[in-house]
C-alpha atoms as a PDB file:
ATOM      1  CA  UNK A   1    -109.626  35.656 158.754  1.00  0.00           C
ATOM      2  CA  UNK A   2    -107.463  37.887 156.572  1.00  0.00           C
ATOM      3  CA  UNK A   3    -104.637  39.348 158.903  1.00  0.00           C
ATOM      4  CA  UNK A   4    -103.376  42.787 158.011  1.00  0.00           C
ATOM      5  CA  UNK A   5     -99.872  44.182 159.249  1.00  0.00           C
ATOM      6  CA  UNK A   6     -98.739  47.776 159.295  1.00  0.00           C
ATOM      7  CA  UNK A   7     -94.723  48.170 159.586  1.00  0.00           C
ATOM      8  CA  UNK A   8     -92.041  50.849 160.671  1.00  0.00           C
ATOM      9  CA  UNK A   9     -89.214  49.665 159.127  1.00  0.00           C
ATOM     10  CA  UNK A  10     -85.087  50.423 158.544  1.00  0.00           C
ATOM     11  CA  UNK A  11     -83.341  46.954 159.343  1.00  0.00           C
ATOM     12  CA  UNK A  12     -81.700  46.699 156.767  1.00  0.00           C
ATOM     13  CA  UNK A  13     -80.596  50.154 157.328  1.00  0.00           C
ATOM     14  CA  UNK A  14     -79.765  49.709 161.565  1.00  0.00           C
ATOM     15  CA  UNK A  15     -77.889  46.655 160.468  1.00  0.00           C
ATOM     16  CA  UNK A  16     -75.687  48.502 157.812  1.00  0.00           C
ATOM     17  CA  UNK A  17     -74.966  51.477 159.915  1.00  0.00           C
ATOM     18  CA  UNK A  18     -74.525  49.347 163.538  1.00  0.00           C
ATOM     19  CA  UNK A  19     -72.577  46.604 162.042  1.00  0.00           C
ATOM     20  CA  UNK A  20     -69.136  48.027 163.364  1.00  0.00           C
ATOM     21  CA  UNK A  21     -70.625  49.946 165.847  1.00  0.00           C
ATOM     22  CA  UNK A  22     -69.948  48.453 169.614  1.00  0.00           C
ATOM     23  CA  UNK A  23     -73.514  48.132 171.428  1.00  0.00           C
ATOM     24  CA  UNK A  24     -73.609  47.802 175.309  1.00  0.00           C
ATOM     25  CA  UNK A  25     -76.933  45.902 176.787  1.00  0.00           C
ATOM     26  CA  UNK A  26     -79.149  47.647 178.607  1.00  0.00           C
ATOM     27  CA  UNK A  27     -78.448  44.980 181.566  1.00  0.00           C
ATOM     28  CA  UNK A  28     -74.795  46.263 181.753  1.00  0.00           C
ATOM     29  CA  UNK A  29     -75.985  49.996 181.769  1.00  0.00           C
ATOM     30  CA  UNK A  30     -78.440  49.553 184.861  1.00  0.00           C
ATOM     31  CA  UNK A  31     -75.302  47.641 186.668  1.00  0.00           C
ATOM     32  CA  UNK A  32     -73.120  50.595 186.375  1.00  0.00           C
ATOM     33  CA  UNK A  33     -72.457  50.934 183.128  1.00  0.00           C
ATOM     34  CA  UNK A  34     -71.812  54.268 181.513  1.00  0.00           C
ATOM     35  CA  UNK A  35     -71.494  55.038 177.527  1.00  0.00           C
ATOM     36  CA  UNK A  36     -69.976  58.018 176.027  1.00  0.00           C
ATOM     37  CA  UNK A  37     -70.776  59.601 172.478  1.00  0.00           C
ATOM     38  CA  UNK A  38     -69.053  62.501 171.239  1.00  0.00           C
ATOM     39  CA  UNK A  39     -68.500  65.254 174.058  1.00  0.00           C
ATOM     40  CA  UNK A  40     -71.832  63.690 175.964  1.00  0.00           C
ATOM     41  CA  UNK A  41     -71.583  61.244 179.005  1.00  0.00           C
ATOM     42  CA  UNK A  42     -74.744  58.778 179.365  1.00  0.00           C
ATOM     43  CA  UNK A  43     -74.335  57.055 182.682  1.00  0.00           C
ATOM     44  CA  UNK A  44     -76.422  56.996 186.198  1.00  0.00           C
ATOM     45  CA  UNK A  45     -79.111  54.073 184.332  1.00  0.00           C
ATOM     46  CA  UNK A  46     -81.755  53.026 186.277  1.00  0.00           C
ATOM     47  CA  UNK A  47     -85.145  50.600 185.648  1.00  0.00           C
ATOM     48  CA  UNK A  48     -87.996  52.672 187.137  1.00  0.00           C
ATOM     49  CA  UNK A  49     -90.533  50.232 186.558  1.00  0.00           C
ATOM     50  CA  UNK A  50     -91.712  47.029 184.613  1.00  0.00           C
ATOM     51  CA  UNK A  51     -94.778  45.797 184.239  1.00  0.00           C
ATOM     52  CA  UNK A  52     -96.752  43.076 181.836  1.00  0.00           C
ATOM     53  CA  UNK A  53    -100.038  41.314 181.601  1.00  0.00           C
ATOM     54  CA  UNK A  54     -98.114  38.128 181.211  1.00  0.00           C
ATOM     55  CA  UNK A  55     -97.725  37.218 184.703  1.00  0.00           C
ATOM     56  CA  UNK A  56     -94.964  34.581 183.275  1.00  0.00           C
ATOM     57  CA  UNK A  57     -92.792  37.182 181.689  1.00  0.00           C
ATOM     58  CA  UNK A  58     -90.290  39.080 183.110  1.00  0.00           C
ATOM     59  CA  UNK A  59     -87.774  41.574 181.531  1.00  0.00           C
ATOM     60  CA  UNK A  60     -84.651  40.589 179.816  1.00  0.00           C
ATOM     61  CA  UNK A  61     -82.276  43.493 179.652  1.00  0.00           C
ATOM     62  CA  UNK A  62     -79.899  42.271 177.662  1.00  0.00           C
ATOM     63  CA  UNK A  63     -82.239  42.033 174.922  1.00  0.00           C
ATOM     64  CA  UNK A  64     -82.070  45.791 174.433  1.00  0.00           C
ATOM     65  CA  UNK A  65     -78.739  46.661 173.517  1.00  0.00           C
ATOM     66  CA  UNK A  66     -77.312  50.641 173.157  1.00  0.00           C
ATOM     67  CA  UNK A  67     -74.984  51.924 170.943  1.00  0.00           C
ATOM     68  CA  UNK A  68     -73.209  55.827 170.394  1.00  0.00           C
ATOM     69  CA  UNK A  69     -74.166  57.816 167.776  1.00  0.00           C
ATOM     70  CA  UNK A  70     -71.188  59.758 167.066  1.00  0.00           C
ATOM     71  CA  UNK A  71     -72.107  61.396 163.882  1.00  0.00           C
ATOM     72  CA  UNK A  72     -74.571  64.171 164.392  1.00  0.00           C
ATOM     73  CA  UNK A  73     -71.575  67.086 164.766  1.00  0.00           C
ATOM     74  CA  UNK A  74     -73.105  69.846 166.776  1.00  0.00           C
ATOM     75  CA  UNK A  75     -77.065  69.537 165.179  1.00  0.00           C
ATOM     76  CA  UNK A  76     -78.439  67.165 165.488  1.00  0.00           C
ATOM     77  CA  UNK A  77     -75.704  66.419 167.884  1.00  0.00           C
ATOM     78  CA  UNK A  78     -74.676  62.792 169.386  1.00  0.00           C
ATOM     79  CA  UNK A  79     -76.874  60.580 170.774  1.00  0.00           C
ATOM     80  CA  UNK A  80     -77.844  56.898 170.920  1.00  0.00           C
ATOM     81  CA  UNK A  81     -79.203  53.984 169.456  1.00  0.00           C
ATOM     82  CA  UNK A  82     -81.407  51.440 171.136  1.00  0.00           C
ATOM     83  CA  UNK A  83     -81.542  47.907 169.547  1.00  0.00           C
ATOM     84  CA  UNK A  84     -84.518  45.213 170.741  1.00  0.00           C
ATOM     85  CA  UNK A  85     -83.558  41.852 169.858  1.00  0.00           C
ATOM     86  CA  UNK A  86     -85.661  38.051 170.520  1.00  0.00           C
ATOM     87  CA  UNK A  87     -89.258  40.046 171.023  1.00  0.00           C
ATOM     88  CA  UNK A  88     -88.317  41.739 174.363  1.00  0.00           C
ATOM     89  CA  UNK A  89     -90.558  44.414 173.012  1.00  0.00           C
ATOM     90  CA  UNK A  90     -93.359  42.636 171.452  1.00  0.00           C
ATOM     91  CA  UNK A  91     -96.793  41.467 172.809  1.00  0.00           C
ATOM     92  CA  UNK A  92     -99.997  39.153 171.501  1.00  0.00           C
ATOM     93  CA  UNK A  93    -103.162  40.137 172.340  1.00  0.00           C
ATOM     94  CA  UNK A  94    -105.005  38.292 174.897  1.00  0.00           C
ATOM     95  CA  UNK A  95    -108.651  39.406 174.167  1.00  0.00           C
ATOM     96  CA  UNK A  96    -108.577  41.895 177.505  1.00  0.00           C
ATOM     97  CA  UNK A  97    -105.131  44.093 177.387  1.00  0.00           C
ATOM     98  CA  UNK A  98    -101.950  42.397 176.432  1.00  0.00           C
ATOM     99  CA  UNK A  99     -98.840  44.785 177.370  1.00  0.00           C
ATOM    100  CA  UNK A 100     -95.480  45.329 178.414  1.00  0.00           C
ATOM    101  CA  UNK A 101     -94.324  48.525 180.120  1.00  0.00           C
ATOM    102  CA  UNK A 102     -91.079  49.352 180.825  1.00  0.00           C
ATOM    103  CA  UNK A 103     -89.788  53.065 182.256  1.00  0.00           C
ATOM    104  CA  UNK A 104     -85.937  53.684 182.545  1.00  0.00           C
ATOM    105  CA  UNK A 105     -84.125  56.633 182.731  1.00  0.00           C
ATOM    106  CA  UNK A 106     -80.272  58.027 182.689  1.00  0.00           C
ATOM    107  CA  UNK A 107     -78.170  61.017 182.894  1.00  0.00           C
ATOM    108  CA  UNK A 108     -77.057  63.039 180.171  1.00  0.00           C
ATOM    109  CA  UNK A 109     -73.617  65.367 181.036  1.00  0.00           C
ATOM    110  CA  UNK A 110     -71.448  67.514 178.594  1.00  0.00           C
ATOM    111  CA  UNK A 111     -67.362  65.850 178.936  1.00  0.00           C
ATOM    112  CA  UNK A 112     -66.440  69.237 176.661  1.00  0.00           C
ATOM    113  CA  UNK A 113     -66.842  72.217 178.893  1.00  0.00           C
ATOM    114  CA  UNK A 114     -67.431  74.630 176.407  1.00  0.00           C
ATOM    115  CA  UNK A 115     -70.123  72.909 174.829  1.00  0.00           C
ATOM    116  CA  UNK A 116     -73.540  72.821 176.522  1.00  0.00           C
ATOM    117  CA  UNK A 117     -76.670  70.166 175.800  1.00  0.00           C
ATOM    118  CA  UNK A 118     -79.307  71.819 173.427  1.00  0.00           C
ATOM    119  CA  UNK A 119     -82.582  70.057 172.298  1.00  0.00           C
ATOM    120  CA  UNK A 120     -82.848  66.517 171.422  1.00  0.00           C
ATOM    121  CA  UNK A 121     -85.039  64.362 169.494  1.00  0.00           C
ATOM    122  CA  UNK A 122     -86.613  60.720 169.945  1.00  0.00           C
ATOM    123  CA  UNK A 123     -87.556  58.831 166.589  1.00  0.00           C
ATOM    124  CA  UNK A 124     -88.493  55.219 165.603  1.00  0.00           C
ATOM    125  CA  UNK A 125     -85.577  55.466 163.160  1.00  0.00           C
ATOM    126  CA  UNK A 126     -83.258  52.834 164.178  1.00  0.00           C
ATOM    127  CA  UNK A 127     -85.283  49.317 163.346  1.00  0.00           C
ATOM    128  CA  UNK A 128     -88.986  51.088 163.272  1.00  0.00           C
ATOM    129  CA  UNK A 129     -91.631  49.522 164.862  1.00  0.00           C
ATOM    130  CA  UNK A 130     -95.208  47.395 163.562  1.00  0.00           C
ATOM    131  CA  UNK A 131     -98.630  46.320 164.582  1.00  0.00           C
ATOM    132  CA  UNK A 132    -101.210  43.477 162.880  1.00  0.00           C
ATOM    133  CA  UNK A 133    -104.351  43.085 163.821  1.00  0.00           C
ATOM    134  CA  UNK A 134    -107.619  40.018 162.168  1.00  0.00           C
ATOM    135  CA  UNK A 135    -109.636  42.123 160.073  1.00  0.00           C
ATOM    136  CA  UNK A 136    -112.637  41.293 162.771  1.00  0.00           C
ATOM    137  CA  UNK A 137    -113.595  45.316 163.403  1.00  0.00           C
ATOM    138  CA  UNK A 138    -111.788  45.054 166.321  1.00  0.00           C
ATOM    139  CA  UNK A 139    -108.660  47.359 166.203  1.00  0.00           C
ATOM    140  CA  UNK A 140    -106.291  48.237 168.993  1.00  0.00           C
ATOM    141  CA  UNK A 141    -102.478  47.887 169.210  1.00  0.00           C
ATOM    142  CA  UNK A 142     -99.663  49.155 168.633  1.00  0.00           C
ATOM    143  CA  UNK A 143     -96.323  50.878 170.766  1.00  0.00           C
ATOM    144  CA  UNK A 144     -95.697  54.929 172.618  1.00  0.00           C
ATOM    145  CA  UNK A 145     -92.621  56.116 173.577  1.00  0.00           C
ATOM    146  CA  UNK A 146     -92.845  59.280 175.999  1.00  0.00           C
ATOM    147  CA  UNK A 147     -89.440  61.026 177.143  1.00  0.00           C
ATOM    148  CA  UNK A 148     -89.266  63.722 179.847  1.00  0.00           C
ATOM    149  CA  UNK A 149     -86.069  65.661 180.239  1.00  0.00           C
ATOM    150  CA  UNK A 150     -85.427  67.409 183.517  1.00  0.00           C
ATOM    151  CA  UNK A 151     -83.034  69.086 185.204  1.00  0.00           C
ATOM    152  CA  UNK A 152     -82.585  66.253 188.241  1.00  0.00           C
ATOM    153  CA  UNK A 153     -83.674  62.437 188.068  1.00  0.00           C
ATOM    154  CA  UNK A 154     -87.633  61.758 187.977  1.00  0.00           C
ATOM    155  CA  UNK A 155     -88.422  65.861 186.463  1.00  0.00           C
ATOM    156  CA  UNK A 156     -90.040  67.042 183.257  1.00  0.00           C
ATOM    157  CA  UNK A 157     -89.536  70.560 183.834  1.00  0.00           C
ATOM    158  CA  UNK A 158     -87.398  71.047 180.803  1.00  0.00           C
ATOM    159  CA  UNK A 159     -90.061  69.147 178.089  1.00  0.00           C
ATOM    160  CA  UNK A 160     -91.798  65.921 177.540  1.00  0.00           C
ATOM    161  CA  UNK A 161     -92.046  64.035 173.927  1.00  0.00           C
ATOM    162  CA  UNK A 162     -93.578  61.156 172.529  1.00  0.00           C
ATOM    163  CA  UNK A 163     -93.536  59.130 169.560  1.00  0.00           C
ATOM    164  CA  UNK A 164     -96.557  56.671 168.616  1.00  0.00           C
ATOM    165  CA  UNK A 165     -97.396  54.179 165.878  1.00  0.00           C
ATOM    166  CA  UNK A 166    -100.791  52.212 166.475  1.00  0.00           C
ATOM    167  CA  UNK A 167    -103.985  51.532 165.296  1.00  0.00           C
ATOM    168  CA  UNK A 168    -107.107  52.078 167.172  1.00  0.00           C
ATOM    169  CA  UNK A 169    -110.517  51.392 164.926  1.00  0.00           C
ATOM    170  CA  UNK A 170    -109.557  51.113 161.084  1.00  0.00           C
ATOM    171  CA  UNK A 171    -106.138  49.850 159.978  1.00  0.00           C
ATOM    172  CA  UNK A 172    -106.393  51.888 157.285  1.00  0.00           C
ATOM    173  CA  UNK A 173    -105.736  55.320 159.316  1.00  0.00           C
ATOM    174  CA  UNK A 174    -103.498  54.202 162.227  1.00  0.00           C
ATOM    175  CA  UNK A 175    -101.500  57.034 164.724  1.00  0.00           C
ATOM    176  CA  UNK A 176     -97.722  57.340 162.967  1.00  0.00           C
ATOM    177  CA  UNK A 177     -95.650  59.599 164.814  1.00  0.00           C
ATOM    178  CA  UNK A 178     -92.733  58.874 163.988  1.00  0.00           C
ATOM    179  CA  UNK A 179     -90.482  61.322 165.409  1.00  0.00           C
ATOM    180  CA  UNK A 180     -90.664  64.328 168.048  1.00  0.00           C
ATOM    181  CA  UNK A 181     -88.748  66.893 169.557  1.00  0.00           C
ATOM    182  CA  UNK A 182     -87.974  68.766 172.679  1.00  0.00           C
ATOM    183  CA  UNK A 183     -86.690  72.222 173.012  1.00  0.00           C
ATOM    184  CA  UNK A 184     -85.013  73.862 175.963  1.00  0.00           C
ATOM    185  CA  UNK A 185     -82.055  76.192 177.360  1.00  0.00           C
ATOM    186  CA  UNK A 186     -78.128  75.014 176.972  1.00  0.00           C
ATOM    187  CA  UNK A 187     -78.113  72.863 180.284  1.00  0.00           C
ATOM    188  CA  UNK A 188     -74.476  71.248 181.238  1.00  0.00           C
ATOM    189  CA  UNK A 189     -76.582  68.106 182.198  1.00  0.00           C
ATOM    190  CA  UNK A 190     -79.638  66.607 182.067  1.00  0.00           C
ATOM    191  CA  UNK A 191     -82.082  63.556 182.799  1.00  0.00           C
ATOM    192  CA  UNK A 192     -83.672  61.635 180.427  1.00  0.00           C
ATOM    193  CA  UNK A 193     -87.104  59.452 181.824  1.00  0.00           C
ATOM    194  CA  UNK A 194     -88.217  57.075 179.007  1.00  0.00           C
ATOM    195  CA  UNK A 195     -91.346  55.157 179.334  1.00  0.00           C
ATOM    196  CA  UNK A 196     -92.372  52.352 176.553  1.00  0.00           C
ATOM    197  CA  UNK A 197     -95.360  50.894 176.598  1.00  0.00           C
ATOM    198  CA  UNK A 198     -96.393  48.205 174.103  1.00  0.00           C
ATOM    199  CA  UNK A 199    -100.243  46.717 173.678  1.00  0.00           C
ATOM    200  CA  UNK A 200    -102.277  44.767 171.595  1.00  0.00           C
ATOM    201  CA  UNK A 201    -105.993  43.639 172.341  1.00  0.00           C
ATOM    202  CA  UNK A 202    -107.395  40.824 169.819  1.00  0.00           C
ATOM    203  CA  UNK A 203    -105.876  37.424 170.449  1.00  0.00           C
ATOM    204  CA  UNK A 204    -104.974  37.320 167.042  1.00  0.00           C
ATOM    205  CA  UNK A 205    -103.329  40.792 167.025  1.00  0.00           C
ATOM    206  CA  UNK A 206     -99.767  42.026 167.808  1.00  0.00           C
ATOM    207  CA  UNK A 207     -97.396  44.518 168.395  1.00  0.00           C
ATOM    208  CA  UNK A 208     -93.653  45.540 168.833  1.00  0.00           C
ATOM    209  CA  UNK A 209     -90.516  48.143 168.903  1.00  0.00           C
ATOM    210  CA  UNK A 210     -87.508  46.916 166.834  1.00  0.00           C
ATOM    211  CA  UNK A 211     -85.564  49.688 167.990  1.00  0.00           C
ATOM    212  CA  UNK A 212     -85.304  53.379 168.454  1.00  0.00           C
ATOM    213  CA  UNK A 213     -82.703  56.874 168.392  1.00  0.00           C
ATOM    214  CA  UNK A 214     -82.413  59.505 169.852  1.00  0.00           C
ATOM    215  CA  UNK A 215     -79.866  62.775 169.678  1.00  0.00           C
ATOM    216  CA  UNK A 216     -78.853  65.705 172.148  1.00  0.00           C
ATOM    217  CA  UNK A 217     -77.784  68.701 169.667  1.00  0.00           C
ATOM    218  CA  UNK A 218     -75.352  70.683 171.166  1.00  0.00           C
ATOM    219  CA  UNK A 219     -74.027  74.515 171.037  1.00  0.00           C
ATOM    220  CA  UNK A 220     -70.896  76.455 172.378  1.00  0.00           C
ATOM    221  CA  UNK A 221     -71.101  77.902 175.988  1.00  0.00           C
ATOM    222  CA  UNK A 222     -72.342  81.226 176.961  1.00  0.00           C
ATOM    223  CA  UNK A 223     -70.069  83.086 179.443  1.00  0.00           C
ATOM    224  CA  UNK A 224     -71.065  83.084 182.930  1.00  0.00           C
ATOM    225  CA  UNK A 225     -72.078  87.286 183.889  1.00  0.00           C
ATOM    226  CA  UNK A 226     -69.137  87.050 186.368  1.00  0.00           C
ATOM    227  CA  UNK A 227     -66.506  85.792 183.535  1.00  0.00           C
ATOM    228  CA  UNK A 228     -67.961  88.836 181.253  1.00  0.00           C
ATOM    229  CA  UNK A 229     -67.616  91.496 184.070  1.00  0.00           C
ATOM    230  CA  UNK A 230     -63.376  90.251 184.542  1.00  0.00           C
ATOM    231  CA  UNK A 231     -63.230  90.159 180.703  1.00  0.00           C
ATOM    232  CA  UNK A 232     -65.116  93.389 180.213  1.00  0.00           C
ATOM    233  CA  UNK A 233     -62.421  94.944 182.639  1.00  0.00           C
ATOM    234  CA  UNK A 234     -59.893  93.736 181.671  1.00  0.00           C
ATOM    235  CA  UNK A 235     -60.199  95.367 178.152  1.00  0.00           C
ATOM    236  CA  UNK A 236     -61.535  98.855 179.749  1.00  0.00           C
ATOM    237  CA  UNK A 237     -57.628  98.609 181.478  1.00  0.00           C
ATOM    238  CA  UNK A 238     -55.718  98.103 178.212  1.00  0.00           C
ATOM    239  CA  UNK A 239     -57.924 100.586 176.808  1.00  0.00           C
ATOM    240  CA  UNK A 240     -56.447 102.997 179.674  1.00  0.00           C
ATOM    241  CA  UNK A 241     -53.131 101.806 179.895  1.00  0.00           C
ATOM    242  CA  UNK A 242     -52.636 102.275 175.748  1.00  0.00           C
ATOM    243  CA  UNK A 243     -54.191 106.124 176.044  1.00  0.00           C
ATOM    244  CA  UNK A 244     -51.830 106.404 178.433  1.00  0.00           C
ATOM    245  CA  UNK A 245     -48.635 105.102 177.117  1.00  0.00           C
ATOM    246  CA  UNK A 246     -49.705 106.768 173.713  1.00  0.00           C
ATOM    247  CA  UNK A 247     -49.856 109.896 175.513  1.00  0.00           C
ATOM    248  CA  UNK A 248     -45.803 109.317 176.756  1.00  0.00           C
ATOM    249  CA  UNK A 249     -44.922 108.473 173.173  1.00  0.00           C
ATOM    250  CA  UNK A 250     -46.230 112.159 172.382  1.00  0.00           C
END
């Protein structure tokens, strides 16, 4: 039967861009490893969970490879690229559910301390994503990416974001959301939880994430009360001490 194949894609692009770029596996990150981008620090990497309907698979790590994005300036800010190489992220369908799903997460922290952590954004950007599916009127694959920021590890209390490309029924009018954003108050840290899940149904169908980006935009820091209270008087006593020593000059 005639096969038809929907694709999010920049490779050509991520290769361009990444090409002198140094990328750090994921594998390295959940051992300890830290990366730094601009003024943000992106350590504390942890694998929350993997599962698959391949009881024969088993994640590879080192297949998804991270590199700093160091060219957003202050919007949309640093951030990181995420690189999936030799199909870590694909799946065939196997007539019932075919999936991988794998949840990580990390810590986000400001190295600058008069810059604070504004917003970020998740897109398929960096290597895009695709799904193909037999033209049998059976429909369903495809890959979601949902990101919750909180304040400690495992929280969502500061947003939750997804991005989705899949098709569900007719090929022809498939879910593309490519990109998304989260909005919250200037936080010196933060905690990113990123879940990927990956599916395809037909045994003839597919599915996959090339790769992904994301970026924390940043903005200056806001005074503590305390810190505006000294500086407030400490200009009320020039104020005085100037009246006064104008009033000498007299």
């Amino acid at each position: 039967m005639k096969r038809f194949m929907n694709v999010l894609f920049a490779m050509l692009i991520t290769v361009c861009i990444a090409g002198g770029a140094h990328a750090t596996p994921l594998s390295d990150l959940f051992n300890g490893g830290s990366i730094i981008a601009g003024d943000k620090l992106f350590d504390n990497w942890s694998q929350v969970r993997y599962m698959t309907s391949d009881s024969t698979r088993s994640l590879n790590a080192a297949n998804i490879s991270v590199t700093a994005l160091n060219d957003g300036g202050m919007d949309p800010g640093p951030g990181l690229r995420f690189s999936v190489s030799n199909g870590e992220l694909n799946v065939t369908g196997d007539g019932i559910y075919g999936f991988v799903d794998l949840m990580f997460g990390f810590r986000v922290s400001v190295l600058d301390p008069t810059l604070r952590i504004k917003d970020n954004s998740l897109e398929y950007a960096a290597g895009g994503a695709f799904w193909s599916v037999m033209l049998d009127g059976s429909y369903d694959s495809g890959s979601y990416i949902r990101e919750d920021i909180g304040t400690a590890s495992g929280l969502a209390d500061l947003g939750t974001k997804f991005i989705e490309f899949s098709t569900m029924g007719d090929p022809q009018s498939s879910t593309s959301i490519t990109s998304a954003s989260a909005a919250f108050a200037p936080q010196s840290e933060i905690w990113v939880t990123k879940n990927i899940l990956v599916w395809a149904v037909g045994e003839e169908d597919g599915a996959g994430i090339f790769g992904f980006e994301q970026r924390f935009s940043q903005t200056p820091a806001v005074p503590e009360p305390s810190t505006l209270l000294l500086l407030g008087g400490g200009l009320a006593g020039l104020a005085v001490l100037r009246k006064k020593m104008g009033g000498r000059a007299k």
